[in-house]
C-alpha atoms as a PDB file:
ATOM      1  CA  UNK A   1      59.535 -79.815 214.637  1.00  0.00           C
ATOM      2  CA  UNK A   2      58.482 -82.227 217.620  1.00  0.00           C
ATOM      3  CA  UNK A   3      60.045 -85.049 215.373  1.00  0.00           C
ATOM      4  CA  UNK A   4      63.573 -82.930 215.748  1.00  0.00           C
ATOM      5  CA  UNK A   5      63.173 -82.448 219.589  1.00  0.00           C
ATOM      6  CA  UNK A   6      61.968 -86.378 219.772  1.00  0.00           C
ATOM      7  CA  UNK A   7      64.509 -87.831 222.519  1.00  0.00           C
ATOM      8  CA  UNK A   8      66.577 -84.672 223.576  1.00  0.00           C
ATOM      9  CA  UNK A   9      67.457 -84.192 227.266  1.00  0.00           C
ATOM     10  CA  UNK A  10      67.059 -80.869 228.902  1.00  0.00           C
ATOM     11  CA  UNK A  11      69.224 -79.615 231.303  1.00  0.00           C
ATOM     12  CA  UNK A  12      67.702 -78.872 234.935  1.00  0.00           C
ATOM     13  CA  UNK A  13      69.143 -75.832 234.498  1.00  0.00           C
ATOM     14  CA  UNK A  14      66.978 -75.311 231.189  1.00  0.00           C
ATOM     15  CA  UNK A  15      63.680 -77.131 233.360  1.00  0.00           C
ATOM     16  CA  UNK A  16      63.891 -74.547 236.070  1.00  0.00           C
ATOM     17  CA  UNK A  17      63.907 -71.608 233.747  1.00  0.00           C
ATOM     18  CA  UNK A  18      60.847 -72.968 231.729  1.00  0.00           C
ATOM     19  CA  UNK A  19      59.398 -73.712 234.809  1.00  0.00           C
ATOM     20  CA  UNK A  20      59.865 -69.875 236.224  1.00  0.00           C
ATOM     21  CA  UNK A  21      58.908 -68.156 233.021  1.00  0.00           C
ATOM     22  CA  UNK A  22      55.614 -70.209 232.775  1.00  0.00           C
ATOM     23  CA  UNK A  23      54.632 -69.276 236.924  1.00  0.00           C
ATOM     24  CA  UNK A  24      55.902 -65.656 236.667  1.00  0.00           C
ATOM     25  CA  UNK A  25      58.332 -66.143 239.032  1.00  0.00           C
ATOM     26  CA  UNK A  26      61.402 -64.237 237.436  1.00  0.00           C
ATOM     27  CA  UNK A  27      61.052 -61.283 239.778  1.00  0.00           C
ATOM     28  CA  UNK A  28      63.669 -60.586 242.360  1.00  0.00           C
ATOM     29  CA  UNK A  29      62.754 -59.275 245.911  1.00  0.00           C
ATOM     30  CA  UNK A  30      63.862 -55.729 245.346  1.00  0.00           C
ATOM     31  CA  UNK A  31      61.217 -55.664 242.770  1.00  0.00           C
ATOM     32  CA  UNK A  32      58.438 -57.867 244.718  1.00  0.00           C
ATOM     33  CA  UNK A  33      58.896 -55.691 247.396  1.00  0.00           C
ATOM     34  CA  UNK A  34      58.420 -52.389 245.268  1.00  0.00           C
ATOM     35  CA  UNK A  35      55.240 -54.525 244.217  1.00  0.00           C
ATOM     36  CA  UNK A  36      54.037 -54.784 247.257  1.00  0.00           C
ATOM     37  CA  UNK A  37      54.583 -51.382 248.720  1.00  0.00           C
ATOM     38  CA  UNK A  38      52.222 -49.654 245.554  1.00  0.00           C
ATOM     39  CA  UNK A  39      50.232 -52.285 245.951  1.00  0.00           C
ATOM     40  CA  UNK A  40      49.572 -51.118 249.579  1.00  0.00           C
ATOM     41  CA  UNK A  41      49.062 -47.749 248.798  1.00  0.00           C
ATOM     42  CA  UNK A  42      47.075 -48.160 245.987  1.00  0.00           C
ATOM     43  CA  UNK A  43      44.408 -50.326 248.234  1.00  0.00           C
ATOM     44  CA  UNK A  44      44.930 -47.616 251.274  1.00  0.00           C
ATOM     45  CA  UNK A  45      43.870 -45.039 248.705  1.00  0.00           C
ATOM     46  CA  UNK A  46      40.527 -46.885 247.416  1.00  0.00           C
ATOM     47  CA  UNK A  47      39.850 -47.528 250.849  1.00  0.00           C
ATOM     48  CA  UNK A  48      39.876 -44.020 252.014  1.00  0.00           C
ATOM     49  CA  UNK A  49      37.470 -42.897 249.045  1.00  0.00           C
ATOM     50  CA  UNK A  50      35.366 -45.813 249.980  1.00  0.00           C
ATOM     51  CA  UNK A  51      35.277 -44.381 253.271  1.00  0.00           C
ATOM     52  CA  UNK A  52      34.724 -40.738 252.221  1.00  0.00           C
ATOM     53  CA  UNK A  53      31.451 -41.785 250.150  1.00  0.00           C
ATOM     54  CA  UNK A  54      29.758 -43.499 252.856  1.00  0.00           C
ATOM     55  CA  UNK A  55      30.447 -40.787 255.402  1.00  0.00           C
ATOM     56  CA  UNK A  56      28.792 -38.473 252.649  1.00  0.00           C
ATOM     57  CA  UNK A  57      26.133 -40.938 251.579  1.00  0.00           C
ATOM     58  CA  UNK A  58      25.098 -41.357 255.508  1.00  0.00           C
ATOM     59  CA  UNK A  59      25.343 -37.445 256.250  1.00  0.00           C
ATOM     60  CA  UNK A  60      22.147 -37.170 253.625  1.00  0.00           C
ATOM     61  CA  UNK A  61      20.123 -39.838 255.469  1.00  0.00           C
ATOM     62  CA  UNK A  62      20.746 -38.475 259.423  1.00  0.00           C
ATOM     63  CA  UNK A  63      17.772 -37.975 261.212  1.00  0.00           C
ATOM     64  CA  UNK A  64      15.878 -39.992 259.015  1.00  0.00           C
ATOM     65  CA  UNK A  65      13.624 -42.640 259.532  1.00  0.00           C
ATOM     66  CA  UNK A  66      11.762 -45.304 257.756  1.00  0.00           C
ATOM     67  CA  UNK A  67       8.109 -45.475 257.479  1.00  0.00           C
ATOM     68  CA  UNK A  68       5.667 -47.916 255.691  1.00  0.00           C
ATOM     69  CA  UNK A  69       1.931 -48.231 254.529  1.00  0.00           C
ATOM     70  CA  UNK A  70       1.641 -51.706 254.311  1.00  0.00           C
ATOM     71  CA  UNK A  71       3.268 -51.644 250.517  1.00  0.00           C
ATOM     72  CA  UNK A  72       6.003 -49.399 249.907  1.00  0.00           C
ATOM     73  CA  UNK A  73       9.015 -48.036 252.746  1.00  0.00           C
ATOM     74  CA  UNK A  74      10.294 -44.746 252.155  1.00  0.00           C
ATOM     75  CA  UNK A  75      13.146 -42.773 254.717  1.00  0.00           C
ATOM     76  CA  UNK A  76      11.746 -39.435 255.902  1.00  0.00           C
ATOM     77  CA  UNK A  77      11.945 -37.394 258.914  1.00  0.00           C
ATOM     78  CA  UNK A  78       8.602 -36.907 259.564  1.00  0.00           C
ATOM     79  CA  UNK A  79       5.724 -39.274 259.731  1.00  0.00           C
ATOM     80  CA  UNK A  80       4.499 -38.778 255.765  1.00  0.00           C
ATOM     81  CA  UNK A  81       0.495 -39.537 256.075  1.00  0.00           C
ATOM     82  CA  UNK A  82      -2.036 -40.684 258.553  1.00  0.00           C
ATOM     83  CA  UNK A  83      -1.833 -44.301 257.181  1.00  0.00           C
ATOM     84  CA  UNK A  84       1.810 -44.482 257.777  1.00  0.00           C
ATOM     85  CA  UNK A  85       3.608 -46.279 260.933  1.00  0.00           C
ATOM     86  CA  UNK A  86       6.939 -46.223 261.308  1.00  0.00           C
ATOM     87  CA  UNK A  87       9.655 -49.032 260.649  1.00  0.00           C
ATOM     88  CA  UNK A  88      10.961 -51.245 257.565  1.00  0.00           C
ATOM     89  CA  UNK A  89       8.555 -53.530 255.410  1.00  0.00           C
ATOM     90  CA  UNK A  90       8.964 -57.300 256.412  1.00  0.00           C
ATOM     91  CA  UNK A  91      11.011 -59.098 253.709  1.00  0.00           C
ATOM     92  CA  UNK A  92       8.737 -61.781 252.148  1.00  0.00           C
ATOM     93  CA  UNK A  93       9.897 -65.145 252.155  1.00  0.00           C
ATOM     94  CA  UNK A  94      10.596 -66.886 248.694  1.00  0.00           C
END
């Protein structure tokens, strides 16, 4: 078959279609632009339940604090044990 083709002369016409079908770029703008719009809404949408699970999420951890024993970190509101002091455990260095 490439023997056959072997020395035949496309058009530019014939180049420039090849060349849009391979990038995508058939669309028109009436249909880019309907692209674009549900793309839009679609990422408005995730970002308002990304939104709604963090406000959730945080309402569970108000008033709570973080307290250590030299080991482990947990978040409570009140001071857990006598050997407990309040704050985060220091991240140890690798």
């Amino acid at each position: 078959m490439s023997e056959s083709q072997t020395g035949k002369k496309l058009t530019n016409e014939h180049k420039n279609n090849i060349s849009k079908s391979i990038r995508g770029l058939c669309r028109s703008n009436e249909s880019k632009e309907k692209y674009s719009i549900s793309a839009k809404k679609r990422w408005e949408n995730e970002n308002d339940l990304r939104r709604d699970k963090l406000i959730e999420r945080n309402k569970s951890y108000k008033g709570m604090l973080f307290w250590n024993d030299g080991q482990t970190q947990i978040r409570s509101i009140e001071c857990p044990g006598i050997n407990w002091k309040r704050g985060r455990l220091k991240k140890s260095g690798i």
